[in-house]
C-alpha atoms as a PDB file:
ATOM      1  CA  UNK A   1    -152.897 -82.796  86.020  1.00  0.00           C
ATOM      2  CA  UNK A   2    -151.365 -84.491  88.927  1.00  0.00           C
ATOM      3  CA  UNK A   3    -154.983 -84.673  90.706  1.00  0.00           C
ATOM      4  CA  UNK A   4    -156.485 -86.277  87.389  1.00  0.00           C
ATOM      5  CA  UNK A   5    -153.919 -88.584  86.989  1.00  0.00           C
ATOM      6  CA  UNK A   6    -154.492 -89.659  90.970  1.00  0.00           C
ATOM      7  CA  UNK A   7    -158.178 -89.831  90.445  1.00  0.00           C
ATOM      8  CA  UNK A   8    -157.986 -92.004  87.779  1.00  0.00           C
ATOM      9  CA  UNK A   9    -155.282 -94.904  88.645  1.00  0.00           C
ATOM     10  CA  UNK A  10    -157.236 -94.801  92.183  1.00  0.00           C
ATOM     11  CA  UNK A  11    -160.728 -95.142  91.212  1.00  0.00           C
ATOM     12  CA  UNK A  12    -159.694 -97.582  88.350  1.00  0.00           C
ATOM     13  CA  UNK A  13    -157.832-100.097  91.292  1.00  0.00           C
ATOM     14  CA  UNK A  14    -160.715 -99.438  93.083  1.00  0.00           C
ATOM     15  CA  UNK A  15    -163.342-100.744  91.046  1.00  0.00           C
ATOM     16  CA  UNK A  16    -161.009-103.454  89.541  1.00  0.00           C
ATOM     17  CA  UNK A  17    -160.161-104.804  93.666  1.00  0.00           C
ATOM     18  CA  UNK A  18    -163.695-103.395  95.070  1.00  0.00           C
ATOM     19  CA  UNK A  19    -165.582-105.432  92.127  1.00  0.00           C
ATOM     20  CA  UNK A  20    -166.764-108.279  94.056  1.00  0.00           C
ATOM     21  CA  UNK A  21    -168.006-106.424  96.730  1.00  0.00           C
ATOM     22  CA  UNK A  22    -169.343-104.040  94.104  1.00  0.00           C
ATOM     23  CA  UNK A  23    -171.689-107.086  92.359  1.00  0.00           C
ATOM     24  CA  UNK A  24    -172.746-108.269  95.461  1.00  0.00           C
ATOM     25  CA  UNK A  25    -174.385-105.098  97.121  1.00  0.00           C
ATOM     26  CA  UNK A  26    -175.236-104.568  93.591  1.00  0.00           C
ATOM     27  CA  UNK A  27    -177.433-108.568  93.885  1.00  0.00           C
ATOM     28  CA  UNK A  28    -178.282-107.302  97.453  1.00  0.00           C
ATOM     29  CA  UNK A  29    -180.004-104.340  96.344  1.00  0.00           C
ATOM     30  CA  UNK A  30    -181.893-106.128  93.833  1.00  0.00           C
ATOM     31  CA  UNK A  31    -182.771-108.902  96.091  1.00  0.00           C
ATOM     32  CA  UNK A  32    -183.776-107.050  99.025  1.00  0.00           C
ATOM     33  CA  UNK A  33    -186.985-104.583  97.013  1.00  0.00           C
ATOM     34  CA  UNK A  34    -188.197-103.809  93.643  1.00  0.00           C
ATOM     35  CA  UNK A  35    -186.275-101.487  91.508  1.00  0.00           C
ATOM     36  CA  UNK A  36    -182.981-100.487  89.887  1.00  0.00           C
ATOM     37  CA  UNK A  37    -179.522-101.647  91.724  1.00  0.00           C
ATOM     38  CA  UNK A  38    -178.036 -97.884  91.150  1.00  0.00           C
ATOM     39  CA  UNK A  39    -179.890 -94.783  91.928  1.00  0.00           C
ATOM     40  CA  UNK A  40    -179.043 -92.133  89.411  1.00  0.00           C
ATOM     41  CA  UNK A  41    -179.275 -88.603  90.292  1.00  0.00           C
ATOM     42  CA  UNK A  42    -178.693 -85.300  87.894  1.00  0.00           C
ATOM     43  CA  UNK A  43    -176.448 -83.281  90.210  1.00  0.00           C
ATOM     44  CA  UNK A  44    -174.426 -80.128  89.347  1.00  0.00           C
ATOM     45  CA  UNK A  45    -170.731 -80.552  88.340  1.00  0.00           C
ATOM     46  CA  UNK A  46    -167.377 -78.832  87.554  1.00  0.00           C
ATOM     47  CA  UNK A  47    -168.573 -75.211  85.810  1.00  0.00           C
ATOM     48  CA  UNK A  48    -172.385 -75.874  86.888  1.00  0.00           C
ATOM     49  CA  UNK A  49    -172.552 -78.431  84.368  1.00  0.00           C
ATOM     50  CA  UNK A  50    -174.930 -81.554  85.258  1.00  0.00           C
ATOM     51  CA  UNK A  51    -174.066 -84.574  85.139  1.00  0.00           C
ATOM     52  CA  UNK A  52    -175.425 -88.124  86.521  1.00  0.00           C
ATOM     53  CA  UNK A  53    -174.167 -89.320  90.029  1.00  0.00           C
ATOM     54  CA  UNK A  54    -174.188 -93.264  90.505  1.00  0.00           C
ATOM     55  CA  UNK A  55    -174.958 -94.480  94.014  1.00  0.00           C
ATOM     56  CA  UNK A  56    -176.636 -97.936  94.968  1.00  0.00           C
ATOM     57  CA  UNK A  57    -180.478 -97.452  95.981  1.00  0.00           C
ATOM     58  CA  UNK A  58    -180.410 -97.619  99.543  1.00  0.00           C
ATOM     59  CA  UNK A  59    -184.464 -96.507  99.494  1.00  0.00           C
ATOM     60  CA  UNK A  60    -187.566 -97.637  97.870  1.00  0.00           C
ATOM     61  CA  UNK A  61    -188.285 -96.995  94.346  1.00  0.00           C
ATOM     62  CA  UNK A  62    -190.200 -93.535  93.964  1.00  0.00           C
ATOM     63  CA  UNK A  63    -190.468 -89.075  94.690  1.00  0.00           C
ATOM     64  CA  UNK A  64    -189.738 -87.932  97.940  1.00  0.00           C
ATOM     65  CA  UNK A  65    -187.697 -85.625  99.732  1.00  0.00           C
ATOM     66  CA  UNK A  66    -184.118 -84.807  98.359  1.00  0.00           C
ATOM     67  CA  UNK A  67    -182.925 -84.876 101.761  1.00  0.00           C
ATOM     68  CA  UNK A  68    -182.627 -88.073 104.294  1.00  0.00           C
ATOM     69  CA  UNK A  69    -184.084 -86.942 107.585  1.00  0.00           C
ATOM     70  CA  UNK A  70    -183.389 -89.883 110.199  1.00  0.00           C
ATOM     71  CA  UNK A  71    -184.516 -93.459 110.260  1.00  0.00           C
ATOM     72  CA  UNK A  72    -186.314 -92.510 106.916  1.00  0.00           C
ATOM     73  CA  UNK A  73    -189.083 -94.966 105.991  1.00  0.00           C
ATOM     74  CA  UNK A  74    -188.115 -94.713 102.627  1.00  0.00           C
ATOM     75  CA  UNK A  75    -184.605 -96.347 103.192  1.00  0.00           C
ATOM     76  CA  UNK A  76    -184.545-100.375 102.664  1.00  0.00           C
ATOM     77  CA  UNK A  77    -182.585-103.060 104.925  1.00  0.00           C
ATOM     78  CA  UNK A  78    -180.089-103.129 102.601  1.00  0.00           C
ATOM     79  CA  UNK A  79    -179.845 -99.403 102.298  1.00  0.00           C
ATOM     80  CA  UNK A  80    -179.317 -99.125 105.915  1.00  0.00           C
ATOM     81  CA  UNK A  81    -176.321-100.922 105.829  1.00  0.00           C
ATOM     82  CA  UNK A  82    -175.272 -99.689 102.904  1.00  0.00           C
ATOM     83  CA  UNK A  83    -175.394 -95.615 104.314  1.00  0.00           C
ATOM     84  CA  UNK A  84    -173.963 -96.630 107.528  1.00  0.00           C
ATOM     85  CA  UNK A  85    -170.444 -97.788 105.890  1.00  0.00           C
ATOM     86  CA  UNK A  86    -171.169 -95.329 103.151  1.00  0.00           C
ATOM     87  CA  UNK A  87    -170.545 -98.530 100.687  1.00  0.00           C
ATOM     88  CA  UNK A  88    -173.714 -96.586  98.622  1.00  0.00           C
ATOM     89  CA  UNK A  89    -171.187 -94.370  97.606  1.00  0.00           C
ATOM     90  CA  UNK A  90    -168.955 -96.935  95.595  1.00  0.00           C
ATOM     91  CA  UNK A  91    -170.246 -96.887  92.168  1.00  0.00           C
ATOM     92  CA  UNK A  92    -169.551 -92.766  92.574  1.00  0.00           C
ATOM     93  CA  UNK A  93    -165.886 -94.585  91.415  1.00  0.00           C
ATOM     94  CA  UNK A  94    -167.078 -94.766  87.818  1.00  0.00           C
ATOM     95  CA  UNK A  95    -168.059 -90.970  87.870  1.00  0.00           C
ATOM     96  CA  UNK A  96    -164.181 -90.484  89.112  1.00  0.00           C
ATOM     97  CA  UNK A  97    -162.978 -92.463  86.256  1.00  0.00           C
ATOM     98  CA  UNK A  98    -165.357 -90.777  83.875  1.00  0.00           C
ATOM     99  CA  UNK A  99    -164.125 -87.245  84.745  1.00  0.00           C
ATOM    100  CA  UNK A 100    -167.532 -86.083  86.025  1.00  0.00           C
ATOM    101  CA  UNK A 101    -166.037 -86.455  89.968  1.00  0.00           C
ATOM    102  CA  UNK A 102    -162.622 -86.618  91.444  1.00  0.00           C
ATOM    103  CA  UNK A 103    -161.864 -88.489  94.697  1.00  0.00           C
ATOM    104  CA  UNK A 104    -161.459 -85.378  97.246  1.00  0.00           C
ATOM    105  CA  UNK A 105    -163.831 -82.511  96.194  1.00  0.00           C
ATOM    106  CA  UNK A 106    -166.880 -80.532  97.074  1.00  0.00           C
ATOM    107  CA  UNK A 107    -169.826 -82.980  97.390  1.00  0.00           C
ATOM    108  CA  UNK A 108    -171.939 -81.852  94.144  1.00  0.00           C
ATOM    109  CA  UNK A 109    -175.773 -80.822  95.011  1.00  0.00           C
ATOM    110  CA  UNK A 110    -178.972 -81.269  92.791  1.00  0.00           C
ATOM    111  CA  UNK A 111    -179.967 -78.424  91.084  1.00  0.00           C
ATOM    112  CA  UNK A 112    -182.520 -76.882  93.344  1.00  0.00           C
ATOM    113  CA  UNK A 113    -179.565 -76.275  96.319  1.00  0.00           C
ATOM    114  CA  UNK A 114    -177.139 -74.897  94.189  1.00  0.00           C
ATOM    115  CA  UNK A 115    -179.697 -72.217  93.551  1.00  0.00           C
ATOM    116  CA  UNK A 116    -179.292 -70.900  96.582  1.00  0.00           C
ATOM    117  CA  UNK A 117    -175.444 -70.849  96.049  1.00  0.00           C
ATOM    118  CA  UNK A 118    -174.379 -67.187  97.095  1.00  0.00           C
ATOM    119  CA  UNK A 119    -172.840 -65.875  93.704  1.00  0.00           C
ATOM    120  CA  UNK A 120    -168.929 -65.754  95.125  1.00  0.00           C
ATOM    121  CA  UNK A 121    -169.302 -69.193  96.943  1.00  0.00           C
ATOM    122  CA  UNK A 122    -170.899 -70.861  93.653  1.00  0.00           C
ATOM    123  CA  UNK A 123    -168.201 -69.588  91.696  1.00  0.00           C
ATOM    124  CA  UNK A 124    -165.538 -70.586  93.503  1.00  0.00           C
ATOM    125  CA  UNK A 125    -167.273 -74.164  94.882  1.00  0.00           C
ATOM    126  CA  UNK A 126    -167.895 -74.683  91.399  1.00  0.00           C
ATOM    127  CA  UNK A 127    -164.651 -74.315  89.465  1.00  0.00           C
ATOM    128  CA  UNK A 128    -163.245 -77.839  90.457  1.00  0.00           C
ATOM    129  CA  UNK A 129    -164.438 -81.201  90.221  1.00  0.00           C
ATOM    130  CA  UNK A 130    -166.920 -82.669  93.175  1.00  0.00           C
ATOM    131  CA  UNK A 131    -165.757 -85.407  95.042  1.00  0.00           C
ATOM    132  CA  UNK A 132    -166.819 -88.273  96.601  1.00  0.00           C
ATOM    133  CA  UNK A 133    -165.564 -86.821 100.026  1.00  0.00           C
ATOM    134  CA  UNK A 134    -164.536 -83.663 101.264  1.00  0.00           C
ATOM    135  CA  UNK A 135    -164.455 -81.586 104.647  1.00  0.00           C
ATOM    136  CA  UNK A 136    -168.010 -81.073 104.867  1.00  0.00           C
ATOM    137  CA  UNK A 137    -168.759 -85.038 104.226  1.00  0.00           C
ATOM    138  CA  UNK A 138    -166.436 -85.744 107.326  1.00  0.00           C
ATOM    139  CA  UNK A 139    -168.270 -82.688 109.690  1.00  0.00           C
ATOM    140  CA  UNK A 140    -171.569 -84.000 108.692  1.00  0.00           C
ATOM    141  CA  UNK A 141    -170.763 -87.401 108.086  1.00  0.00           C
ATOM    142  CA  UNK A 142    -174.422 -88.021 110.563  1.00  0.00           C
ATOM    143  CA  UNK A 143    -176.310 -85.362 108.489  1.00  0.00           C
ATOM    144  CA  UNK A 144    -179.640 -87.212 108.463  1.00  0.00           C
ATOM    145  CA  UNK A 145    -179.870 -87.673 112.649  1.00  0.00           C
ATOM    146  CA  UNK A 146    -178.823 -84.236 113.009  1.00  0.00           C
ATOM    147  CA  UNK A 147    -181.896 -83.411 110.537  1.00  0.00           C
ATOM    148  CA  UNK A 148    -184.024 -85.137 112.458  1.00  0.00           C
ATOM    149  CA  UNK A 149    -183.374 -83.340 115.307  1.00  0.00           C
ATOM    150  CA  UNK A 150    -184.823 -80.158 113.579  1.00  0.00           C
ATOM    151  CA  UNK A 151    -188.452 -78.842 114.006  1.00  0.00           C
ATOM    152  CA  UNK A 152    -188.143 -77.874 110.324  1.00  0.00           C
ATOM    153  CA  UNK A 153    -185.305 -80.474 108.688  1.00  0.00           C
ATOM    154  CA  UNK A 154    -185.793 -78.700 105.360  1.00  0.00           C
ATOM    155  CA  UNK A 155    -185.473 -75.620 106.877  1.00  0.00           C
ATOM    156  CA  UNK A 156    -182.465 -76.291 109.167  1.00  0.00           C
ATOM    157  CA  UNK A 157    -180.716 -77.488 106.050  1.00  0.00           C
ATOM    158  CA  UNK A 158    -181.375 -74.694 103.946  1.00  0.00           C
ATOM    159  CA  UNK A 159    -180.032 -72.463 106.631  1.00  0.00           C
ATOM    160  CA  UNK A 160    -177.322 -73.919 108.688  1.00  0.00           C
ATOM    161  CA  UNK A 161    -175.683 -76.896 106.822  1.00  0.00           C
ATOM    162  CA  UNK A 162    -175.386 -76.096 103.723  1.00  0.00           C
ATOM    163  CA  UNK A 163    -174.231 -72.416 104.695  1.00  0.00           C
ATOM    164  CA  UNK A 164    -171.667 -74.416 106.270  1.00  0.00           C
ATOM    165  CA  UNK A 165    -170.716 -76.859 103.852  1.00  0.00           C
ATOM    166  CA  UNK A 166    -170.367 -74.400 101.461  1.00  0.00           C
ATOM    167  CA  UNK A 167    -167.823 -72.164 103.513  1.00  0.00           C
ATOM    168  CA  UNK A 168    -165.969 -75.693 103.961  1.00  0.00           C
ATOM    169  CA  UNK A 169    -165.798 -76.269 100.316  1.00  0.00           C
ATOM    170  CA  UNK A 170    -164.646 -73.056  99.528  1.00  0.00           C
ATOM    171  CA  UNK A 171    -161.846 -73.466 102.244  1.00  0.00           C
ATOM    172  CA  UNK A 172    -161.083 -76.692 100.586  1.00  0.00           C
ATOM    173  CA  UNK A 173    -160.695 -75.203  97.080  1.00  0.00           C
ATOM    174  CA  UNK A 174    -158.979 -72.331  97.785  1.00  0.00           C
ATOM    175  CA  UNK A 175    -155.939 -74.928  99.897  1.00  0.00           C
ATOM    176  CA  UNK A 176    -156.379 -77.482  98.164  1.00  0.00           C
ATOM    177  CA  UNK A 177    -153.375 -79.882  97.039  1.00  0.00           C
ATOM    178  CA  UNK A 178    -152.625 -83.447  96.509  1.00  0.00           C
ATOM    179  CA  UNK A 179    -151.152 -84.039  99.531  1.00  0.00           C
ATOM    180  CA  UNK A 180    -154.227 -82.242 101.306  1.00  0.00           C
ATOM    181  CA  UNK A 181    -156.596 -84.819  99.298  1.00  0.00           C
ATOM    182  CA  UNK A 182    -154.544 -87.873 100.674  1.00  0.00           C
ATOM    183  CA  UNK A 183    -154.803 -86.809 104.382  1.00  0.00           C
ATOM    184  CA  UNK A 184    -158.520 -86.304 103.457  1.00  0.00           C
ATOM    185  CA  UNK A 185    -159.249 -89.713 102.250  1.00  0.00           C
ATOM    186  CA  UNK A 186    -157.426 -91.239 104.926  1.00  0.00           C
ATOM    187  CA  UNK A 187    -159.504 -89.196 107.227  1.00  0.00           C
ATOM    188  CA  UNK A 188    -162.201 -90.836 105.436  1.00  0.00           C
ATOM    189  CA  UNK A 189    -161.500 -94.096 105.618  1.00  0.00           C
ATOM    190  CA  UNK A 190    -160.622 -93.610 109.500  1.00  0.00           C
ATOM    191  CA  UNK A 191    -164.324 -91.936 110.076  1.00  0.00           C
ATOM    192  CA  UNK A 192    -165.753 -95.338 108.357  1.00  0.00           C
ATOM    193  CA  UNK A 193    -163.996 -97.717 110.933  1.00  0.00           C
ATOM    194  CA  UNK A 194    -165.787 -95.453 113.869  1.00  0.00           C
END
């Protein structure tokens, strides 16, 4: 209750003080290439429910790979900014205030990874909200360069991060406490000044 109650006063300040910088990137995005400010995504939430993530499109309108590998081709000017202060994450503050996130969490997956979930892990990973930052977003906070550093990116995801993030969500979710999710997003905020 205490966590709810946290998620939702700080993602509702948030988007209430954030909301300028929110409408511009939101302008920039629409500005900079054709297509939608937000990119919405069906991920898998709390219980293995879906729901609809909110980020701002940081890559040209159309299919592709679900993972970023690198300086992508895909990703726009303004996208590149955008990932590199992780300001594409911001409208993820709605799905907080919604109930389909909290702040600190496991970052949710699309369908087709959670799949894979070992049965134990899934159950466990999935019996809180996902957050907008966790452990594992902090570890692999350069996920995309390390990708491209692999033969097989697809591959090397399937079989060594998300293995990893995983046993980091679990670790999270079996400590977890509201103290624990403060240190975190400081941590977060500290990784986005580096």
């Amino acid at each position: 209750m205490a966590k709810r109650l946290f998620d939702v006063i700080c993602s509702g300040l948030g988007l209430l003080l954030l909301s300028p910088l929110l409408l511009a990137a939101a302008v920039w995005v629409k500005l900079d290439s054709p297509g939608p400010a937000l990119f919405r995504q069906t991920r898998v939430g709390r219980f293995g429910v879906p729901f609809t993530i909110h980020k701002f499109r940081t890559m040209q309108v159309g299919q592709g790979a679900q993972i970023t590998v690198g300086a992508d081709p895909r990703i726009t000017r303004a996208g590149r900014l955008l990932r590199s202060t992780k300001l594409d994450e911001l409208p993820q503050l709605w799905d907080v205030l919604r109930g389909a996130m909290s702040l600190v969490g496991p970052r949710p997956e699309v369908p087709r990874y959670v799949a894979l979930y070992p049965t134990e892990l899934r159950d466990i990973v999935l019996s809180v909200r996902p957050g907008i930052t966790d452990p594992a977003s902090l570890r692999f906070r350069n996920e995309s360069e390390l990708l491209a550093k692999a033969a097989d990116p697809e591959r090397e995801y399937v079989e060594v991060v998300l293995p990893t993030k995983l046993r980091l969500a679990a670790d999270y979710v079996r400590s977890a406490s509201l103290m624990g999710d403060v240190r975190l997003i400081l941590a977060t905020l500290g990784a986005l000044k580096n």
